[in-house]
C-alpha atoms as a PDB file:
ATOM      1  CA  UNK A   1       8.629   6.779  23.262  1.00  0.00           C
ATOM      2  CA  UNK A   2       5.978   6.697  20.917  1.00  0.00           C
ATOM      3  CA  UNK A   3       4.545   2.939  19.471  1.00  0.00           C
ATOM      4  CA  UNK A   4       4.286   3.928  16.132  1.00  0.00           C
ATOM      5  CA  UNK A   5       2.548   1.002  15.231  1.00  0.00           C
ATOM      6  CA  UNK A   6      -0.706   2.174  17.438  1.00  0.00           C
ATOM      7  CA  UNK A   7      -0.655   5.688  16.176  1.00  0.00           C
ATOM      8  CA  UNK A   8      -2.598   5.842  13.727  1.00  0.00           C
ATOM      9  CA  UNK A   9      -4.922   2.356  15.034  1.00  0.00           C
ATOM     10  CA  UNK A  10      -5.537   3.800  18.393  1.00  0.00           C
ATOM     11  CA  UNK A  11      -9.171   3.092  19.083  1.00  0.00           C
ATOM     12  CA  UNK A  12      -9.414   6.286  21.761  1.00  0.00           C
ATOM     13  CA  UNK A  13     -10.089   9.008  19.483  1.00  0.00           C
ATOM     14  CA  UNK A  14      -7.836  11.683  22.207  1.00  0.00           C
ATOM     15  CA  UNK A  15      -5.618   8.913  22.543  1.00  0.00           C
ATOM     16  CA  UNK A  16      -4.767   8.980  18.721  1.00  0.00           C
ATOM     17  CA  UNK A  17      -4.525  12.965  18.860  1.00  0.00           C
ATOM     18  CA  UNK A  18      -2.029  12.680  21.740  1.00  0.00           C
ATOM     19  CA  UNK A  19      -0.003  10.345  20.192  1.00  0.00           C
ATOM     20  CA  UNK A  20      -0.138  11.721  16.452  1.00  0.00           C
ATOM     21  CA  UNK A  21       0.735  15.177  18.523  1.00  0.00           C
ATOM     22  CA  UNK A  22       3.352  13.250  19.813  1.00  0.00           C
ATOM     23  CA  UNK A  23       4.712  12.185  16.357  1.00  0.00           C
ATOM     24  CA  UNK A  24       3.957  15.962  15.760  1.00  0.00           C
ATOM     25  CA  UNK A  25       6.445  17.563  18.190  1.00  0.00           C
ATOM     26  CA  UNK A  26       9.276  15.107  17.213  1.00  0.00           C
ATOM     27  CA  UNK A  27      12.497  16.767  15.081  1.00  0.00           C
ATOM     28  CA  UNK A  28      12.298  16.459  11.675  1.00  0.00           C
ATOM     29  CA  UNK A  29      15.284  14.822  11.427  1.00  0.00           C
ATOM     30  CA  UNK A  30      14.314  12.226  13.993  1.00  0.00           C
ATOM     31  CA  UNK A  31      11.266  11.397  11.876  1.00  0.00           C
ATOM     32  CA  UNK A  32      13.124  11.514   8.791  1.00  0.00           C
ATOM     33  CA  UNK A  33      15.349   8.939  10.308  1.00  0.00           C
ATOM     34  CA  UNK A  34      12.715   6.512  11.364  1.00  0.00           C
ATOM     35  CA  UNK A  35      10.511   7.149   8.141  1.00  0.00           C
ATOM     36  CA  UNK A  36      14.084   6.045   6.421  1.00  0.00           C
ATOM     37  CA  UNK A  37      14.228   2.854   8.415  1.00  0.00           C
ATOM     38  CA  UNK A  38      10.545   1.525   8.026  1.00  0.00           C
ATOM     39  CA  UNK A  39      10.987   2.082   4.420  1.00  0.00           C
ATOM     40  CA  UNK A  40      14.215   0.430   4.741  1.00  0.00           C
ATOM     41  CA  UNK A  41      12.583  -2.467   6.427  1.00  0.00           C
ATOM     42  CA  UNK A  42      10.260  -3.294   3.650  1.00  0.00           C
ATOM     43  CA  UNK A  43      13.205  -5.171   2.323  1.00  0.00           C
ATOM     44  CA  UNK A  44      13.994  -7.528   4.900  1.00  0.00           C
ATOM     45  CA  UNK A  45      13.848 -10.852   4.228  1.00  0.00           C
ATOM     46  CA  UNK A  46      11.440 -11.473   7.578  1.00  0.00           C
ATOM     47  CA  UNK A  47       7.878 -11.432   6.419  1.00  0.00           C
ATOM     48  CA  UNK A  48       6.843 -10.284  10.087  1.00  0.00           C
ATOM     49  CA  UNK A  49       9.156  -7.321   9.612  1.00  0.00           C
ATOM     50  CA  UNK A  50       7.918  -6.455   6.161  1.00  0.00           C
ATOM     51  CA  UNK A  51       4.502  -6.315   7.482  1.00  0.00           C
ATOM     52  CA  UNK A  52       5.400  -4.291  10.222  1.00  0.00           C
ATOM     53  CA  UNK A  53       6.898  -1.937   8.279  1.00  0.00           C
ATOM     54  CA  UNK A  54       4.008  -1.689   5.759  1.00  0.00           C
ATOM     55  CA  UNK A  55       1.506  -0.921   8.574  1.00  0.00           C
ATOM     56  CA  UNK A  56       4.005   1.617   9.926  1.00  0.00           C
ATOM     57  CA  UNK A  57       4.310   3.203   6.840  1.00  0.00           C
ATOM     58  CA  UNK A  58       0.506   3.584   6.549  1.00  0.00           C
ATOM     59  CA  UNK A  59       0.449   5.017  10.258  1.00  0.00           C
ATOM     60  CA  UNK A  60       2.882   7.191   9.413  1.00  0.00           C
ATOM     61  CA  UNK A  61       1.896   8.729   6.225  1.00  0.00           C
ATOM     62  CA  UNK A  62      -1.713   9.104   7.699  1.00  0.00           C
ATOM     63  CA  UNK A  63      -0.387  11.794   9.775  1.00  0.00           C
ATOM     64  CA  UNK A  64       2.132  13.513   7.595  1.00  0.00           C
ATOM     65  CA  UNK A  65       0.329  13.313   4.105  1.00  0.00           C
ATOM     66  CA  UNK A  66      -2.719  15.344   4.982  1.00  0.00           C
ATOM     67  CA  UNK A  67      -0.170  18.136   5.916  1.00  0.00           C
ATOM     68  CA  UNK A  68       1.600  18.135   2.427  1.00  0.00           C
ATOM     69  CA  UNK A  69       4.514  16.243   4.374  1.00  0.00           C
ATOM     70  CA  UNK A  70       6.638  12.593   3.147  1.00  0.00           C
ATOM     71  CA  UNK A  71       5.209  14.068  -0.488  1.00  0.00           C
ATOM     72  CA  UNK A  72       8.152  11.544  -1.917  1.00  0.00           C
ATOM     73  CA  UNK A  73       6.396   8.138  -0.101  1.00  0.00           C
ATOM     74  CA  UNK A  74       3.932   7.325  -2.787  1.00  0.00           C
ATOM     75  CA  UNK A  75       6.831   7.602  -5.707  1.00  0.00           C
ATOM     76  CA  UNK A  76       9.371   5.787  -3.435  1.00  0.00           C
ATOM     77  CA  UNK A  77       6.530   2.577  -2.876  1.00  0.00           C
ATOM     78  CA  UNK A  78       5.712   2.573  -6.484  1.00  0.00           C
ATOM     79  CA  UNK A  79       9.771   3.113  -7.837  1.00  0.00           C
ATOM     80  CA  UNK A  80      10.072   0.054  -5.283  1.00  0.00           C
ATOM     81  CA  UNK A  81       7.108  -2.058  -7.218  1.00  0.00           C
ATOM     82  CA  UNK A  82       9.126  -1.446 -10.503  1.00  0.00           C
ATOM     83  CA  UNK A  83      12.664  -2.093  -9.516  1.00  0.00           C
ATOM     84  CA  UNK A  84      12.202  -4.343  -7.042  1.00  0.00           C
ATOM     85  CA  UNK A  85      15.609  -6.284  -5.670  1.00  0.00           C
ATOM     86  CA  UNK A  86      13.159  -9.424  -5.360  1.00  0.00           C
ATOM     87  CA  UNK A  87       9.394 -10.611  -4.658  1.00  0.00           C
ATOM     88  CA  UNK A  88       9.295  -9.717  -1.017  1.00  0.00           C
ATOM     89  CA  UNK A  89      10.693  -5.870  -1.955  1.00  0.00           C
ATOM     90  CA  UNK A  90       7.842  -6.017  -4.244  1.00  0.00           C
ATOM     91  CA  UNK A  91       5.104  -7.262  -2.142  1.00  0.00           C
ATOM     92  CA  UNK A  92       5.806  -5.637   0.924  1.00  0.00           C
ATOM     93  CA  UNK A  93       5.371  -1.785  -1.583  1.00  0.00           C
ATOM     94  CA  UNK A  94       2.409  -3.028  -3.009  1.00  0.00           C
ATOM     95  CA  UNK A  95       1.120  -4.095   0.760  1.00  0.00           C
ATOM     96  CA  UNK A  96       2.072  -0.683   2.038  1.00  0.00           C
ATOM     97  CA  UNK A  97       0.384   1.209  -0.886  1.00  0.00           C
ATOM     98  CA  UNK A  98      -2.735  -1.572  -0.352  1.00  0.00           C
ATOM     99  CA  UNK A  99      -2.658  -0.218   3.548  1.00  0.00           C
ATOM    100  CA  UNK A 100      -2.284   3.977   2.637  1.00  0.00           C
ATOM    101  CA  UNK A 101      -5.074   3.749   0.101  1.00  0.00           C
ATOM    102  CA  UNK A 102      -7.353   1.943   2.550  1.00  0.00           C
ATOM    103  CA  UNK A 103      -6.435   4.627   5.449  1.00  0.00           C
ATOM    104  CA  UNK A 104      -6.026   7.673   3.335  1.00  0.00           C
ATOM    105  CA  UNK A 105      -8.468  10.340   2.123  1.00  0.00           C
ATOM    106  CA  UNK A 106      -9.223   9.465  -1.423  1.00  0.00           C
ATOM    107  CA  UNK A 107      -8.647  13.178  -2.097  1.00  0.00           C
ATOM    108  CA  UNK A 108      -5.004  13.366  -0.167  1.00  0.00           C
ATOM    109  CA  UNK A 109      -3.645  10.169  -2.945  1.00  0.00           C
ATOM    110  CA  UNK A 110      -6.042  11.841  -5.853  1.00  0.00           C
ATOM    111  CA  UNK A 111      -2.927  13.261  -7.928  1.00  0.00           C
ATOM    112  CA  UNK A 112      -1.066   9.772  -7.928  1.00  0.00           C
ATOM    113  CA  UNK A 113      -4.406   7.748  -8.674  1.00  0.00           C
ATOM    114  CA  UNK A 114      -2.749   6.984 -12.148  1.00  0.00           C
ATOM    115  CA  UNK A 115       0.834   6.212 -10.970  1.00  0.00           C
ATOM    116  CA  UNK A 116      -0.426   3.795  -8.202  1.00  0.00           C
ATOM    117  CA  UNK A 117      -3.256   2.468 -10.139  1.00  0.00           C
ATOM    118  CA  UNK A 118      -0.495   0.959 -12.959  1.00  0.00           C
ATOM    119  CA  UNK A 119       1.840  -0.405 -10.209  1.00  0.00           C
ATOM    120  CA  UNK A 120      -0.966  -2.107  -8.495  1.00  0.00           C
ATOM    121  CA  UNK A 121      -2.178  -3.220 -12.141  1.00  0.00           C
ATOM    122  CA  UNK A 122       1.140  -4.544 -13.185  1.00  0.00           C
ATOM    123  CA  UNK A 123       1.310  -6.510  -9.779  1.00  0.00           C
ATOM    124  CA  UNK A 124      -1.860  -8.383 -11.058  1.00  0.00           C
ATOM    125  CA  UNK A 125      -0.732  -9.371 -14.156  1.00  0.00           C
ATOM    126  CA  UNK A 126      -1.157 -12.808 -15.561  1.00  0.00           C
ATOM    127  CA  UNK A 127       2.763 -12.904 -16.054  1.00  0.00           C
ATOM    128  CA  UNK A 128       3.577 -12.190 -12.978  1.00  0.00           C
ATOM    129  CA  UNK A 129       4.528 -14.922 -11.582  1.00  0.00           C
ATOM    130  CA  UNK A 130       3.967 -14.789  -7.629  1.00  0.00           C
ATOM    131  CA  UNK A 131       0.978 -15.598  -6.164  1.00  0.00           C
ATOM    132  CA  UNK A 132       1.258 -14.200  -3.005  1.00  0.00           C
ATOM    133  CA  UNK A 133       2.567 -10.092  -5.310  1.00  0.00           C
ATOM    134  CA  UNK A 134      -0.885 -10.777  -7.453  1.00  0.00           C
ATOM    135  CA  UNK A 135      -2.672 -11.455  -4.291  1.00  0.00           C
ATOM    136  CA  UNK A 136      -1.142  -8.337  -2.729  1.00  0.00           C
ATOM    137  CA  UNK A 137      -1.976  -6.410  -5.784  1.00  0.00           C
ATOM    138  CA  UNK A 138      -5.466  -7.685  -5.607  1.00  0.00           C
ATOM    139  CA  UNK A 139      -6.337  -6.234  -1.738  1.00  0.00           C
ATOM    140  CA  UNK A 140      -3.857  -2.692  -2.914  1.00  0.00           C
ATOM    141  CA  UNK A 141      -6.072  -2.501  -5.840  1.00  0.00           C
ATOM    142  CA  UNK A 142      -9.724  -3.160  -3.354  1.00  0.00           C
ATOM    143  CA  UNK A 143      -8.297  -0.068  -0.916  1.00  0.00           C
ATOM    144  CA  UNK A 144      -7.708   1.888  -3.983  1.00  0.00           C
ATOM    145  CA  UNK A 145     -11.224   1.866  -5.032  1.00  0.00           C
ATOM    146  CA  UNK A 146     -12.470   4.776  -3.379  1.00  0.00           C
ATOM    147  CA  UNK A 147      -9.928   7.374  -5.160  1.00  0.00           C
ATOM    148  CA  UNK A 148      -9.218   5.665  -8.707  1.00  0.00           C
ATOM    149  CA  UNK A 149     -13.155   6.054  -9.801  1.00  0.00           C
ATOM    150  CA  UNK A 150     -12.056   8.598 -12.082  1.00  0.00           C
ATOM    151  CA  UNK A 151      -9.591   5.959 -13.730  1.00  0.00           C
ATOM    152  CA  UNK A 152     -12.006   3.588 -13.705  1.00  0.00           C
ATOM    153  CA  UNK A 153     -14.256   5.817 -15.905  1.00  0.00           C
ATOM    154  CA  UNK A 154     -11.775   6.776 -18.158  1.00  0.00           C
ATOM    155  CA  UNK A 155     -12.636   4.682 -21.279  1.00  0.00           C
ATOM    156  CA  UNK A 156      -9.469   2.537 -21.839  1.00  0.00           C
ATOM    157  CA  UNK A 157      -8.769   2.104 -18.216  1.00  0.00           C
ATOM    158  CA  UNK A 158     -11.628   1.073 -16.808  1.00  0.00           C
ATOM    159  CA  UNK A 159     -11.972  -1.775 -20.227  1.00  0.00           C
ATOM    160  CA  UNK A 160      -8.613  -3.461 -19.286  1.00  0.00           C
ATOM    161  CA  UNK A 161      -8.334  -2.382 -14.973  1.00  0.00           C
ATOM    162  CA  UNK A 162     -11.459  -4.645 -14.063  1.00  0.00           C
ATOM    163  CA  UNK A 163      -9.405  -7.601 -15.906  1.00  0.00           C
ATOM    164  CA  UNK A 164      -7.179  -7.453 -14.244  1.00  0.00           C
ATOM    165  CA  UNK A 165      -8.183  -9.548 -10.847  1.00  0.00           C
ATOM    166  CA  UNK A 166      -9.770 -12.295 -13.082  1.00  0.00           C
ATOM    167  CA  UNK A 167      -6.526 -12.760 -15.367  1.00  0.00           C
ATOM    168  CA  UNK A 168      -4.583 -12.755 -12.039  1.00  0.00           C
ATOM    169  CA  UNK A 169      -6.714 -15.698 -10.418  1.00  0.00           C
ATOM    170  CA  UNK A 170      -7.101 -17.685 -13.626  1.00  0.00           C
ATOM    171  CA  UNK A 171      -3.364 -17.855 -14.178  1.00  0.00           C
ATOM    172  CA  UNK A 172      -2.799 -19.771 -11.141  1.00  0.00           C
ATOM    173  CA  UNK A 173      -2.586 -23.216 -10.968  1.00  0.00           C
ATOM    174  CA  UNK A 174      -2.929 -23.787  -7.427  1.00  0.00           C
ATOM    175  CA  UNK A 175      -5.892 -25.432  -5.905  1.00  0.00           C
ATOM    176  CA  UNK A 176      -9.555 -23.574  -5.842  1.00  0.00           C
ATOM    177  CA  UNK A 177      -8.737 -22.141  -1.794  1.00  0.00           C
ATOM    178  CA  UNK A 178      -6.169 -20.038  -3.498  1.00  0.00           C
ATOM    179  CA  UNK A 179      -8.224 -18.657  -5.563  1.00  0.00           C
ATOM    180  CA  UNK A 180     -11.264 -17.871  -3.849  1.00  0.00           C
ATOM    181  CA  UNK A 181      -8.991 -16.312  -1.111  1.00  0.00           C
ATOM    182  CA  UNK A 182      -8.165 -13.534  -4.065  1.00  0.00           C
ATOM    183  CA  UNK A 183     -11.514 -13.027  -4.532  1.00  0.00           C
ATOM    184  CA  UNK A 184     -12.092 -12.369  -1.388  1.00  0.00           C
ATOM    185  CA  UNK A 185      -9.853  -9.585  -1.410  1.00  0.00           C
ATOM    186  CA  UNK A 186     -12.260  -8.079  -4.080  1.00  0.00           C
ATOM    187  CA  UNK A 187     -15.316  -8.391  -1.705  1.00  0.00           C
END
């Protein structure tokens, strides 16, 4: 079978090509079924798993969104952000979209800058009250750099989005480690 963990991380160039070619060549209703479960995964209540999943995701949607396939990913990450079930639903979307941005082609997630650019925003918040979803949303919102320049530049977005990682640190009460390990994220 194919590790679709290593597909997209494969550090043989031909290797990657075989196995994305694998990925390629499998039914669509085969992938549709395993896309299903790693999304459904991002809701388990194992961290390990969550993470998993979120990498897998990312492997996955490096091969299928630069051929206009899994278009509904990005919308089904973000609509999990929003109406999350709990904190682990949440931060195991916003590590996922943290992990596609940093592997993607800024042009391939360029039409959902905005969308994924508010959800990684509203993870940072000051009122939100996890450390560990602001933290997430901190490294989500470092990957995204690349393709939400243009957001950036827009005049009322880039005043408030640059906040955004400094209200999220200086909300936190824990000790100073904490909150140079966010910062780091933004490095």
């Amino acid at each position: 079978g194919i590790n679709a963990e290593y597909m997209g991380g494969a550090r043989d160039e031909l290797q990657r090509q075989k196995l994305e070619a694998q990925w390629r060549s499998l039914e669509p209703n085969v992938r549709s079924a395993i896309k299903d479960t790693v999304l459904g995964t991002l809701e388990s209540p194992t961290k390990e798993a969550r993470l998993t999943a979120a990498q897998v995701c990312s492997r996955i949607a490096g091969i299928e969104l630069p051929l206009k396939q899994w278009d509904d990913l990005v919308p089904k990450l973000l609509q999990f952000v929003q109406n999350a079930k709990n904190d682990w639903q949440k931060e195991a979307a916003l590590t996922a979209i943290g992990y596609i941005c940093e592997e993607s082609d800024a042009e391939i997630l360029q039409a959902q800058s905005n969308e994924i650019l508010t959800a990684v925003v509203q993870g940072m918040r000051k009122e939100e009250p996890s450390n560990d979803i602001r933290f997430v949303a901190c490294k989500a919102l470092y990957n995204s750099l690349e393709f939400v320049r243009g957001n950036m530049e827009n005049e009322v977005q880039g005043r408030t989005q640059p906040r955004a990682p400094h209200r999220a640190t200086c909300n936190s009460k824990k000790k100073k480690k904490k909150k140079k390990k966010k910062y780091s994220a933004l490095i």
